[in-house]
C-alpha atoms as a PDB file:
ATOM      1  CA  UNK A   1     -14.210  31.061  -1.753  1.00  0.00           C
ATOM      2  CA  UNK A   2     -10.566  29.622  -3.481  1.00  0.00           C
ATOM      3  CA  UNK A   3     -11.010  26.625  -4.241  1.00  0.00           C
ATOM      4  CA  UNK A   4      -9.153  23.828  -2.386  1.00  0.00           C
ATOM      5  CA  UNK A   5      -8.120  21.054  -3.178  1.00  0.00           C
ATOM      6  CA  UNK A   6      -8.362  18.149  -0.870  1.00  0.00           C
ATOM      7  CA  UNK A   7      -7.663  14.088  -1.725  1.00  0.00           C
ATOM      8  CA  UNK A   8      -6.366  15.247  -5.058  1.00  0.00           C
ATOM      9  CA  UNK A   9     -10.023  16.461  -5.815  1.00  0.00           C
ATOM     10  CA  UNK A  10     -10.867  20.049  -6.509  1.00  0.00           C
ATOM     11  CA  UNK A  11     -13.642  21.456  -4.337  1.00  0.00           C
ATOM     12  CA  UNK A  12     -15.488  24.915  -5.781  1.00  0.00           C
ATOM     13  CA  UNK A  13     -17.824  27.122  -3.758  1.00  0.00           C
ATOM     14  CA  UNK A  14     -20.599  25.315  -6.504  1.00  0.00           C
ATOM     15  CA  UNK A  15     -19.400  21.867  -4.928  1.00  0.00           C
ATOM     16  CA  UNK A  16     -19.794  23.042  -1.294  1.00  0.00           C
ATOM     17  CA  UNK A  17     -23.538  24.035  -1.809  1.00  0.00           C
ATOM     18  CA  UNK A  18     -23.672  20.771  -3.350  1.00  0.00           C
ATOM     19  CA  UNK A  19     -22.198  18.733  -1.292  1.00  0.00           C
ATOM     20  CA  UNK A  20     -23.734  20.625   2.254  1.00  0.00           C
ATOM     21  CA  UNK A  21     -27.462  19.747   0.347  1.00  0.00           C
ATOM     22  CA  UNK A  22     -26.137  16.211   0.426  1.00  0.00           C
ATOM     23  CA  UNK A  23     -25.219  16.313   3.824  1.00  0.00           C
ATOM     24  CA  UNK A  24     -28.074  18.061   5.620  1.00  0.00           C
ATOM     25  CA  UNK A  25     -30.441  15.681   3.107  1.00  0.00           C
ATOM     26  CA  UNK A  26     -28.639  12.363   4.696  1.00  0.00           C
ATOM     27  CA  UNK A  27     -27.869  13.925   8.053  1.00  0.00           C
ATOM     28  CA  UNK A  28     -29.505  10.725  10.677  1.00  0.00           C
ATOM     29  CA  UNK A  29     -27.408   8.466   8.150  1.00  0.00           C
ATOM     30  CA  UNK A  30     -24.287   9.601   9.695  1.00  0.00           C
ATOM     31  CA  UNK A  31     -20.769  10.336   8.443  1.00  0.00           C
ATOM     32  CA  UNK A  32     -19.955   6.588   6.413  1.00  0.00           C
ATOM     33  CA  UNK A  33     -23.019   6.646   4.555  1.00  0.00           C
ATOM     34  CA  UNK A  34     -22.841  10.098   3.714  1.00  0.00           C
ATOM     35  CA  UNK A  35     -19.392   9.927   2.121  1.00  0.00           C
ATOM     36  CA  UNK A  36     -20.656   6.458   0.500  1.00  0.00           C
ATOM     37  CA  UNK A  37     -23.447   8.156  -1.128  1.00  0.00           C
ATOM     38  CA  UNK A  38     -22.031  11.977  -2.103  1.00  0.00           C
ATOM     39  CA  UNK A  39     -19.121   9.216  -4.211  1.00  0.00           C
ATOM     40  CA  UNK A  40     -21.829   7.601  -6.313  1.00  0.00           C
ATOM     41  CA  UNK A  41     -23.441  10.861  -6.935  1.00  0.00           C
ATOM     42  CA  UNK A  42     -20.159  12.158  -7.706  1.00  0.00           C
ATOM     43  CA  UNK A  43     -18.804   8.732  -9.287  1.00  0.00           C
ATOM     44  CA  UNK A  44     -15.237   8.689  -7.080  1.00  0.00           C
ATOM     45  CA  UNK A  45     -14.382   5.654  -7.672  1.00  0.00           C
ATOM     46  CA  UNK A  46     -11.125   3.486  -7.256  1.00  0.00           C
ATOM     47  CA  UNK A  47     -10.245   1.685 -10.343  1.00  0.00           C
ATOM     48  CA  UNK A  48     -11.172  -1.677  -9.485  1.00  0.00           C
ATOM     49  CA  UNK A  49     -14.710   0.322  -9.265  1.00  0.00           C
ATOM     50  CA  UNK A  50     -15.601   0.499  -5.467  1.00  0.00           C
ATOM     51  CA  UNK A  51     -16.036   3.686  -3.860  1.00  0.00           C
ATOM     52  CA  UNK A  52     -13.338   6.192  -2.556  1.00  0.00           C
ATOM     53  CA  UNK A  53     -15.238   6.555   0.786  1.00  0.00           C
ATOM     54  CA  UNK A  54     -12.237   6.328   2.734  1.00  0.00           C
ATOM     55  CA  UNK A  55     -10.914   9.552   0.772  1.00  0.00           C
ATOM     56  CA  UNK A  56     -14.469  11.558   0.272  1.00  0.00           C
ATOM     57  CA  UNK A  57     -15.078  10.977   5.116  1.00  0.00           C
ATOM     58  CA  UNK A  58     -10.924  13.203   4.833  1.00  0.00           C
ATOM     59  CA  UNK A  59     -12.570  15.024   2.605  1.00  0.00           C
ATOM     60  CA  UNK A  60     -15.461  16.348   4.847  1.00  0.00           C
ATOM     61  CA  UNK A  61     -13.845  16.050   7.617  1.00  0.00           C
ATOM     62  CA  UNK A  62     -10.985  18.780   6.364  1.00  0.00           C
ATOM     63  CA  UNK A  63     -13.890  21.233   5.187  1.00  0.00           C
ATOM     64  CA  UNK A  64     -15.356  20.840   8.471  1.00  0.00           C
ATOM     65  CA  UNK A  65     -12.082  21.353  10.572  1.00  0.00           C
ATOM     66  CA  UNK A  66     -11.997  24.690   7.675  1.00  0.00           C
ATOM     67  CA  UNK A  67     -15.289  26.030   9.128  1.00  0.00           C
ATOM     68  CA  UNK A  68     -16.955  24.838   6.057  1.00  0.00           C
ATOM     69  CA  UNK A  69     -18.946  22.529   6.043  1.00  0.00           C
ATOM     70  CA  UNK A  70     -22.189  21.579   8.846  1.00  0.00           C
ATOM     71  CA  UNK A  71     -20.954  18.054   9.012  1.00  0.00           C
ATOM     72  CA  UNK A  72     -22.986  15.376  11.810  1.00  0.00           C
ATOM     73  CA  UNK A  73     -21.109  14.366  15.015  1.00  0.00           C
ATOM     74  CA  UNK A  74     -19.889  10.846  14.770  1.00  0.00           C
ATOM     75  CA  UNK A  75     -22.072   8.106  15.914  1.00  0.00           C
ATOM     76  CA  UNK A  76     -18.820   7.236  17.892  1.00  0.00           C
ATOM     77  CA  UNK A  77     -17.492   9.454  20.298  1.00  0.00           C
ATOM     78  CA  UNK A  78     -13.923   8.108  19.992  1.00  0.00           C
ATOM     79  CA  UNK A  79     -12.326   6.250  17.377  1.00  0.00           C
ATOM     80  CA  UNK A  80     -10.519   2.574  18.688  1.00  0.00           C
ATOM     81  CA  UNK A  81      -6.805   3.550  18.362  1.00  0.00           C
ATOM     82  CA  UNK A  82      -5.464   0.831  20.404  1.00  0.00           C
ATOM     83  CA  UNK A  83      -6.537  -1.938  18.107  1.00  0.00           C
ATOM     84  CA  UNK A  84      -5.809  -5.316  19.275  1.00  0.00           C
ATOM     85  CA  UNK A  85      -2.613  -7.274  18.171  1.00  0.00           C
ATOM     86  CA  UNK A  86      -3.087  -9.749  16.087  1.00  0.00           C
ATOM     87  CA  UNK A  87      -3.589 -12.968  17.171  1.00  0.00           C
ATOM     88  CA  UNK A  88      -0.354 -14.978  18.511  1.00  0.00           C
ATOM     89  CA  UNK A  89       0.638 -18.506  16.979  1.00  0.00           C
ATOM     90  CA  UNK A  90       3.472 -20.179  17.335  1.00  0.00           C
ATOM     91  CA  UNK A  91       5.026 -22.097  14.595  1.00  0.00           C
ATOM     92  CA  UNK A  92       8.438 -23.940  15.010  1.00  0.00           C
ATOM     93  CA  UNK A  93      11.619 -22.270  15.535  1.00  0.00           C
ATOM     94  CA  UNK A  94      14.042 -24.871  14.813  1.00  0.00           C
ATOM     95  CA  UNK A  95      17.034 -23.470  12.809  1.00  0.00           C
ATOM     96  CA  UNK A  96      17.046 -24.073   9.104  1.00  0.00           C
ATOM     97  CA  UNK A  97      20.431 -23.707   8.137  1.00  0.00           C
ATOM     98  CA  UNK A  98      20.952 -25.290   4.980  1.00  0.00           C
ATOM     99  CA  UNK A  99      22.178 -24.455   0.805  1.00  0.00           C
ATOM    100  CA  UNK A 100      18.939 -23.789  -0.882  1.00  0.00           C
ATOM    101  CA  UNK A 101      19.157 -27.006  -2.774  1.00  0.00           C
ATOM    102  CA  UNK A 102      18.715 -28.641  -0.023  1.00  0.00           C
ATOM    103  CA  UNK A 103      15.401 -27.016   1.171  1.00  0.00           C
ATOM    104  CA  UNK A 104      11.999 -28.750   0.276  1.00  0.00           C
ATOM    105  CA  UNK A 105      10.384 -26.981  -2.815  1.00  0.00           C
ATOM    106  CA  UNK A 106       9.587 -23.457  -2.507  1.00  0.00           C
ATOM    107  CA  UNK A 107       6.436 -21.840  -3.174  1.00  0.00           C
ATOM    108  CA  UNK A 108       4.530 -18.947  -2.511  1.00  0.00           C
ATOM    109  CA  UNK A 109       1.215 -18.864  -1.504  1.00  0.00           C
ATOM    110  CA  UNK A 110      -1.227 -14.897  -1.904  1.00  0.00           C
ATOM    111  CA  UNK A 111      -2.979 -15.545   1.299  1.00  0.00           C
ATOM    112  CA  UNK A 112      -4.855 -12.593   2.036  1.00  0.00           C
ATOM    113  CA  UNK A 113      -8.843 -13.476   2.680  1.00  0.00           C
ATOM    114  CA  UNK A 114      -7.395 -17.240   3.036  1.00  0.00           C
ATOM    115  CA  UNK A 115      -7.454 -18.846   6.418  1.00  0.00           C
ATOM    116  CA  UNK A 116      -3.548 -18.224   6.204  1.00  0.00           C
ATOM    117  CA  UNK A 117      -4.385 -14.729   6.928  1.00  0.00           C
ATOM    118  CA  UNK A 118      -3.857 -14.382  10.522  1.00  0.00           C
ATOM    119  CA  UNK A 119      -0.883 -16.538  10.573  1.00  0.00           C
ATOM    120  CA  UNK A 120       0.470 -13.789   8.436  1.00  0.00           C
ATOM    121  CA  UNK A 121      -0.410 -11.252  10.735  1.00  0.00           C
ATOM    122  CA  UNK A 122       0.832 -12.859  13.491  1.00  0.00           C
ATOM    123  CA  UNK A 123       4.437 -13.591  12.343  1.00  0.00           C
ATOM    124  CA  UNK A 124       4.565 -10.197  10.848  1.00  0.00           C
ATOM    125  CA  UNK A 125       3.563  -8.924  14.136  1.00  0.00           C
ATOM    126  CA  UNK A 126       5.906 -10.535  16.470  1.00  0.00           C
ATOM    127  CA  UNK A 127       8.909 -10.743  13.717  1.00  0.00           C
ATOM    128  CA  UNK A 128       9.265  -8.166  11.883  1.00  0.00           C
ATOM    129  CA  UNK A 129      10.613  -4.718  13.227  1.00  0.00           C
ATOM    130  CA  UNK A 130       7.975  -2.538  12.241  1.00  0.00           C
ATOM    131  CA  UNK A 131       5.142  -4.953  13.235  1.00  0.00           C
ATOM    132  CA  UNK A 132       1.865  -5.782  11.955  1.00  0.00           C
ATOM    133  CA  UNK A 133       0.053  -2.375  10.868  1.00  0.00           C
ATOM    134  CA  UNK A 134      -3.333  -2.535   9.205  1.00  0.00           C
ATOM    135  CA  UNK A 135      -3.461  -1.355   5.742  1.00  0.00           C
ATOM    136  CA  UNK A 136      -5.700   0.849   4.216  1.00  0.00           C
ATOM    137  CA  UNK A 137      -6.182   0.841   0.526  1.00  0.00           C
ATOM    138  CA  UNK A 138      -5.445  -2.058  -2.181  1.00  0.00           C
ATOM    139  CA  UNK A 139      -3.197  -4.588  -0.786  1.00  0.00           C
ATOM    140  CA  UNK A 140      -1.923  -8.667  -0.912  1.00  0.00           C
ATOM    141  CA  UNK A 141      -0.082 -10.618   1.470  1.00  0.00           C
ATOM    142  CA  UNK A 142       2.416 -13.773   0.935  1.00  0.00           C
ATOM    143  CA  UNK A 143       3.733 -16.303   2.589  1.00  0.00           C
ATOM    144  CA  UNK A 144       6.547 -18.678   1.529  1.00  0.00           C
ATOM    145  CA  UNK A 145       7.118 -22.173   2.815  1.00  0.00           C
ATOM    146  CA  UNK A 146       9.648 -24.899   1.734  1.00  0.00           C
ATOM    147  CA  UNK A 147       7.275 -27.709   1.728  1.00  0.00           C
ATOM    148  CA  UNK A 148       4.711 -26.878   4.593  1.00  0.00           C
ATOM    149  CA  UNK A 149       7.104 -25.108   6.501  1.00  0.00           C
ATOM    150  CA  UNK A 150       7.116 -21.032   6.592  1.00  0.00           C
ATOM    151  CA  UNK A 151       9.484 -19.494   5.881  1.00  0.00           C
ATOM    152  CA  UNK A 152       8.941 -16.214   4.602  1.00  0.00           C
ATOM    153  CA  UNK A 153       6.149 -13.614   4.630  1.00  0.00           C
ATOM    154  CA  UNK A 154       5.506 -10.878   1.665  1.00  0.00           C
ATOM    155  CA  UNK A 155       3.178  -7.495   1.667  1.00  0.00           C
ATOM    156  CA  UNK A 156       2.367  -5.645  -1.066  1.00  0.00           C
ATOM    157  CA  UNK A 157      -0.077  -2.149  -0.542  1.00  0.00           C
ATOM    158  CA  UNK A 158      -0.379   1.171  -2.462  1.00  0.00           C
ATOM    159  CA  UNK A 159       2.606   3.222  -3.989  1.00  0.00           C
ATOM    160  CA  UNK A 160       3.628   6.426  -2.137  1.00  0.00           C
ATOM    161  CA  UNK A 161       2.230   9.509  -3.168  1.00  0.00           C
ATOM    162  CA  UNK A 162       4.950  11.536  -4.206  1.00  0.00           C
ATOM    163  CA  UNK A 163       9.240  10.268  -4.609  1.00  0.00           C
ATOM    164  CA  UNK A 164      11.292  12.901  -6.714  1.00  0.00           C
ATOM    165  CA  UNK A 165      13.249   9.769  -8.126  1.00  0.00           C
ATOM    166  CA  UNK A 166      10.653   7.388  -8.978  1.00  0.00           C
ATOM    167  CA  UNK A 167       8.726  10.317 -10.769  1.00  0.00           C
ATOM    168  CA  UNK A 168      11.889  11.304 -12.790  1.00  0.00           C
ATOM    169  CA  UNK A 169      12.414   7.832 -13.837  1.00  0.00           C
ATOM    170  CA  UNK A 170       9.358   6.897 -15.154  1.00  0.00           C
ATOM    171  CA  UNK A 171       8.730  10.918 -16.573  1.00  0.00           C
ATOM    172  CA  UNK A 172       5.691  11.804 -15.089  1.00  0.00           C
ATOM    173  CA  UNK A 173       4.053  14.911 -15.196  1.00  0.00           C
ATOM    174  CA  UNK A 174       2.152  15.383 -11.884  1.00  0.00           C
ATOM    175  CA  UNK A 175      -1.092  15.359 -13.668  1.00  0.00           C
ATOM    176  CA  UNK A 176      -0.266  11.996 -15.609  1.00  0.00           C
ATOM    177  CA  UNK A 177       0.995  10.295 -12.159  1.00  0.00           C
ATOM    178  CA  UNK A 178      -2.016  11.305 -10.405  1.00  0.00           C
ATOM    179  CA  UNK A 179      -3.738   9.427 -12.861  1.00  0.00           C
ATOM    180  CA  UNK A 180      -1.508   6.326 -12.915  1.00  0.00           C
ATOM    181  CA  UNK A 181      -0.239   5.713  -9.645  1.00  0.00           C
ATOM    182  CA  UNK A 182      -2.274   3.152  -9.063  1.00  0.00           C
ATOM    183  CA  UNK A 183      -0.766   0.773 -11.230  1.00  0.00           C
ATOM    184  CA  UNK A 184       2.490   0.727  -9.082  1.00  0.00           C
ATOM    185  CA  UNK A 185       2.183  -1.660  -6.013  1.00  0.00           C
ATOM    186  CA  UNK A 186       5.062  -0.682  -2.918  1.00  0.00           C
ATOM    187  CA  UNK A 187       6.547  -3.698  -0.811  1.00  0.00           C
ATOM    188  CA  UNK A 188       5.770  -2.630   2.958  1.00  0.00           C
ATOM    189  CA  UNK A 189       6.780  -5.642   4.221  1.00  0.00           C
ATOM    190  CA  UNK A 190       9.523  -8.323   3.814  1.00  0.00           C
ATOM    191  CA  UNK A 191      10.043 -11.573   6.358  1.00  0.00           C
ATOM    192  CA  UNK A 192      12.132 -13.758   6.391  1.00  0.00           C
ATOM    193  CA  UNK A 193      11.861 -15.531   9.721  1.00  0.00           C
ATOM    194  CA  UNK A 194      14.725 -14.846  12.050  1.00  0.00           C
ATOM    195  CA  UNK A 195      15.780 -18.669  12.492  1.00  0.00           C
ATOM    196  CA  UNK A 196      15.733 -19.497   8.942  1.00  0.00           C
ATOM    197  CA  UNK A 197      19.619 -18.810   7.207  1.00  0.00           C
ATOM    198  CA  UNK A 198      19.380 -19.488   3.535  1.00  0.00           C
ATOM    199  CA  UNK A 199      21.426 -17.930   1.429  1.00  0.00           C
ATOM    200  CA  UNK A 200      19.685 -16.470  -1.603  1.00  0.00           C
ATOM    201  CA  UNK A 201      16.680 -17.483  -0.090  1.00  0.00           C
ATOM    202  CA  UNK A 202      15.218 -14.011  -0.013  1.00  0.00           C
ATOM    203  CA  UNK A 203      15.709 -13.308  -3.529  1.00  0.00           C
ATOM    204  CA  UNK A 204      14.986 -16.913  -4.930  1.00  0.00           C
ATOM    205  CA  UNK A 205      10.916 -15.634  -2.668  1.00  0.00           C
ATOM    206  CA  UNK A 206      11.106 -12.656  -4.407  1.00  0.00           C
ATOM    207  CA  UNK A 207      11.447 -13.754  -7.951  1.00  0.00           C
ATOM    208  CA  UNK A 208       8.797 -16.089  -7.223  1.00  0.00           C
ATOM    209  CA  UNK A 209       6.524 -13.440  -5.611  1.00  0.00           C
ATOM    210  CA  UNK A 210       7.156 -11.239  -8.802  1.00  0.00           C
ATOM    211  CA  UNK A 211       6.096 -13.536 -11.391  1.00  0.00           C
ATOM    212  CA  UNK A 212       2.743 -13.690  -9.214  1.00  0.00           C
ATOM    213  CA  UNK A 213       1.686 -10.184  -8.365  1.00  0.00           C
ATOM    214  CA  UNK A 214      -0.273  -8.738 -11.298  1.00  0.00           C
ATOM    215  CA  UNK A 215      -2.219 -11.516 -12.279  1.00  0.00           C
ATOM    216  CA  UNK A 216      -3.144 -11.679  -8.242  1.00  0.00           C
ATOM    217  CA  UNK A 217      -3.841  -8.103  -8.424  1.00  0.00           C
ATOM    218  CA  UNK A 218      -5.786  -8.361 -11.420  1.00  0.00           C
ATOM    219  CA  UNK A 219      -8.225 -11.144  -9.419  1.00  0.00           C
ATOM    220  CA  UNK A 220      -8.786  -9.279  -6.686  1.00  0.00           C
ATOM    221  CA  UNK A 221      -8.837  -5.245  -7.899  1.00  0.00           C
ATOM    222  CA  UNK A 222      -9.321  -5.824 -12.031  1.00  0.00           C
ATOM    223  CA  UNK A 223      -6.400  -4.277 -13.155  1.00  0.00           C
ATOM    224  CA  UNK A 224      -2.896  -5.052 -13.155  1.00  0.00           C
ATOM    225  CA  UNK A 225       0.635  -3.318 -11.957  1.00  0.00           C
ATOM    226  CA  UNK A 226       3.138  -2.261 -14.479  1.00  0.00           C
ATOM    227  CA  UNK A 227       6.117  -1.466 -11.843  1.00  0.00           C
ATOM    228  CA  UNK A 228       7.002  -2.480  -8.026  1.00  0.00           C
ATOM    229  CA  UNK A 229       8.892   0.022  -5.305  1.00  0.00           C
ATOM    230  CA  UNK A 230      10.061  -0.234  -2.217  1.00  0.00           C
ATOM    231  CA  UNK A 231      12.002   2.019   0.343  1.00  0.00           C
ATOM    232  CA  UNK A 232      15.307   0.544   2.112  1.00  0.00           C
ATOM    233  CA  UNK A 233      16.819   2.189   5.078  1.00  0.00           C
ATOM    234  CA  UNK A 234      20.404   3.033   4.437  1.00  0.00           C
ATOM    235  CA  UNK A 235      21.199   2.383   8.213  1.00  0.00           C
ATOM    236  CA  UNK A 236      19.467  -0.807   8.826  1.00  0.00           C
ATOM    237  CA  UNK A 237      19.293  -2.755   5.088  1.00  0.00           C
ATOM    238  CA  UNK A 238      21.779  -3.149   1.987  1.00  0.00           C
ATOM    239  CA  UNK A 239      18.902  -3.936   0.029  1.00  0.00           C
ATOM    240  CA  UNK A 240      20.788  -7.340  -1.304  1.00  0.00           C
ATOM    241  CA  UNK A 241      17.964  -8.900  -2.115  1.00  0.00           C
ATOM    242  CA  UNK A 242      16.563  -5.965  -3.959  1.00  0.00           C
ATOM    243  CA  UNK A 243      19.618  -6.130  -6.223  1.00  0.00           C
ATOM    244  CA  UNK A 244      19.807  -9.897  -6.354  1.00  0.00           C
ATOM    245  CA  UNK A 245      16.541 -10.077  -7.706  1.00  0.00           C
ATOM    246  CA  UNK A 246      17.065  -7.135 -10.875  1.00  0.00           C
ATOM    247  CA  UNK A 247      15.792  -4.158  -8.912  1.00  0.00           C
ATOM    248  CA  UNK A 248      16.671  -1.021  -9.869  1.00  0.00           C
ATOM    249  CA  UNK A 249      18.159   2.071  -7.180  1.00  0.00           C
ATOM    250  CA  UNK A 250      16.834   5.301  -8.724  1.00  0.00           C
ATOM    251  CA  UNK A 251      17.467   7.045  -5.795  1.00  0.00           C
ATOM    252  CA  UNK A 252      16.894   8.110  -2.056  1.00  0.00           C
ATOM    253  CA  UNK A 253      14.106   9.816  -0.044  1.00  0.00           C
ATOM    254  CA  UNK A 254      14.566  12.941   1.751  1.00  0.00           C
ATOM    255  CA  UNK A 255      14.256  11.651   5.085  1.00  0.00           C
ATOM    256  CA  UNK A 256      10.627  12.982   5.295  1.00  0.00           C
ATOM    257  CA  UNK A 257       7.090  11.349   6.079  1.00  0.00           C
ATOM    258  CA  UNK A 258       3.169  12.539   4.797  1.00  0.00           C
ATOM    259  CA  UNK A 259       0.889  12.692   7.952  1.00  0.00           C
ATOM    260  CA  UNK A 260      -2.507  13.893   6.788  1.00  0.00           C
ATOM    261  CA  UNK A 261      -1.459  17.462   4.755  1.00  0.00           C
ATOM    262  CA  UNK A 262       1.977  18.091   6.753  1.00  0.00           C
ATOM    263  CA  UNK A 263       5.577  16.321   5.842  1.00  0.00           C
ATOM    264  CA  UNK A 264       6.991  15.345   8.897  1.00  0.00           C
ATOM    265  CA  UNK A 265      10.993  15.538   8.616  1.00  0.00           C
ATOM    266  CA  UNK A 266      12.268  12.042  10.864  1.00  0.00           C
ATOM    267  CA  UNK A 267      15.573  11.945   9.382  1.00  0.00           C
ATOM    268  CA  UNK A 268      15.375   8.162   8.265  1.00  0.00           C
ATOM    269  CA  UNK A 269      17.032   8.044   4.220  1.00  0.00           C
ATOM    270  CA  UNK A 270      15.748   5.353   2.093  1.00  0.00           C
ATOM    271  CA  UNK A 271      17.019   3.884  -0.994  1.00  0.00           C
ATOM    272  CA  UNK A 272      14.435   3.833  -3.762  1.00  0.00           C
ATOM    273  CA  UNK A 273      14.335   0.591  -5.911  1.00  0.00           C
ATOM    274  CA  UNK A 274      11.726  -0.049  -8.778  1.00  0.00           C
ATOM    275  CA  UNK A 275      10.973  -3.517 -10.185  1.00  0.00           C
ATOM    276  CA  UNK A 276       9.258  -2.976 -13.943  1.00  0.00           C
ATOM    277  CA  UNK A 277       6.661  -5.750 -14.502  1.00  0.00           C
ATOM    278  CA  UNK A 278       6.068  -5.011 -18.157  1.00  0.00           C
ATOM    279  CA  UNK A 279       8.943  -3.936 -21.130  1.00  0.00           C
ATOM    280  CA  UNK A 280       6.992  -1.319 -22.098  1.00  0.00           C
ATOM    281  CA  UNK A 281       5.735   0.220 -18.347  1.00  0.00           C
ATOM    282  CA  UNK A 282       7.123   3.614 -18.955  1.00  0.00           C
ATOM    283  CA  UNK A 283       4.783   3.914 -22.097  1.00  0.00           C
ATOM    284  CA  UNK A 284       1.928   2.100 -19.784  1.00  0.00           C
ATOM    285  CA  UNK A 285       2.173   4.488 -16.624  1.00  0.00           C
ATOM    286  CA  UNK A 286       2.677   7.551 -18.680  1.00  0.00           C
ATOM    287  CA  UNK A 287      -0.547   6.035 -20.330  1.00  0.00           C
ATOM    288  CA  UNK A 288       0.824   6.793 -23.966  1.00  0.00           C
ATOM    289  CA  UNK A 289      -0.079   5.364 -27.160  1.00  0.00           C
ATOM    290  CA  UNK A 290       2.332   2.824 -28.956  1.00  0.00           C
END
């Protein structure tokens, strides 16, 4: 056979006797363990040094679908895709309209695996337009209050696989960025709640969220982020707080979306904007020598 290449990994006909020996050897175990055990044996690891399991089950599972691989039936029949909502609470909605000066202090608080979790999920879920979604992958959550009030809430999750711009402006090769992506964080979500009118607010969160980030990262994955990103839809967002806070436009998406191998055209243009956490992060993420 040609070999394929699935998850970024190259799979030879050698590797598919291999890996069907692991399979059939680990069979009962079903599908999670098998993919947990064929990435030790193969050491696929994520940089903060747990396994790529998530990646290895596609893996199978798209040399199955090929006619590949003798895979095991899941233990499941039928995966949960109506996950339940997030939990509802209600926090005040009294207006806060007010200069920033005159808002209690500020802060920002990295509450992922922090009873502050669900509240996160909850506003995010009933507040923001593209709802809660659980995240797969390396990812932190924020919240912002002005004293013990919320006021904003802040996600942070894994960098898109592939933007024309963002490659361009750093210079990556596709071999090099394959290698370094993970050292760019993307901004999936950004709250600030819909009664609270402060100008420069959003950017004053920001800033503060910034100076944070990679020394959270570093605590909970063991190595840090060189650059931020995020996407802005030109018909819904002018990105002002993007450019308040020093972000840089590099560019605009194509209007397309990655769903498993196909790139699904929905028409929606972003504007790109990259935050560099480090003066020298194009020599970092191109992993070159000083």
């Amino acid at each position: 056979m040609e070999p394929l290449v699935i998850r970024n990994r190259k799979v030879t006909a050698k590797d598919l006797k291999f890996i069907q020996a692991v399979v059939h050897k680990h069979w009962d175990k079903g599908r999670t363990q098998i993919s947990k055990i064929l990435c030790s044996k193969w050491n696929w690891v994520q940089p903060s040094g747990r396994l790529k399991d998530m990646a290895c089950r596609e893996l199978l599972l798209t040399l199955h679908r090929k006619a590949l691989l003798d895979y095991p039936p899941p233990f499941q029949k039928t995966h949960n895709t109506n996950r339940p909502a997030p939990r509802k609470f209600r926090v005040s909605e009294n207006p806060i309209k007010c200069h920033i000066k005159e808002l209690d202090t500020v802060i920002v608080k990295m509450v992922r695996h922090t009873k502050l979790e669900p509240l996160y999920d909850s506003l995010v879920d009933q507040y923001h337009y593209l709802g809660y979604v659980q995240i797969v992958g390396n990812h932190l959550k924020y919240m912002a209050f002005a004293g013990d009030t919320p006021v904003a809430c802040i996600g942070w999750g894994s960098a898109a696989w592939a933007v024309q711009s963002r490659e361009k402006f750093v210079g990556w090769t596709k071999d090099v960025k394959n290698k370094q992506l993970h050292f760019v964080a993307n901004n999936t979500r950004y709250l600030v709640l819909p009664w609270v009118t402060v100008k420069c607010l959003a950017s004053k969160v920001m800033a503060l969220n910034i100076k944070r980030i990679s020394s959270d990262w570093v605590k909970i994955y063991n190595y840090p982020l060189y650059m931020l990103e995020t996407f802005v839809e030109q018909d819904r967002f002018k990105g002002t707080c993007y450019k308040a806070s020093n972000w840089q436009r590099v560019g605009e998406t194509k209007g397309t979306s990655k769903k498993g191998h196909k790139h699904l055209k929905h028409g929606k243009i972003k504007d790109v904007y990259l935050y560099p956490l480090d003066k020298n992060f194009k020599r970092l993420l191109r992993n070159e020598t000083a």
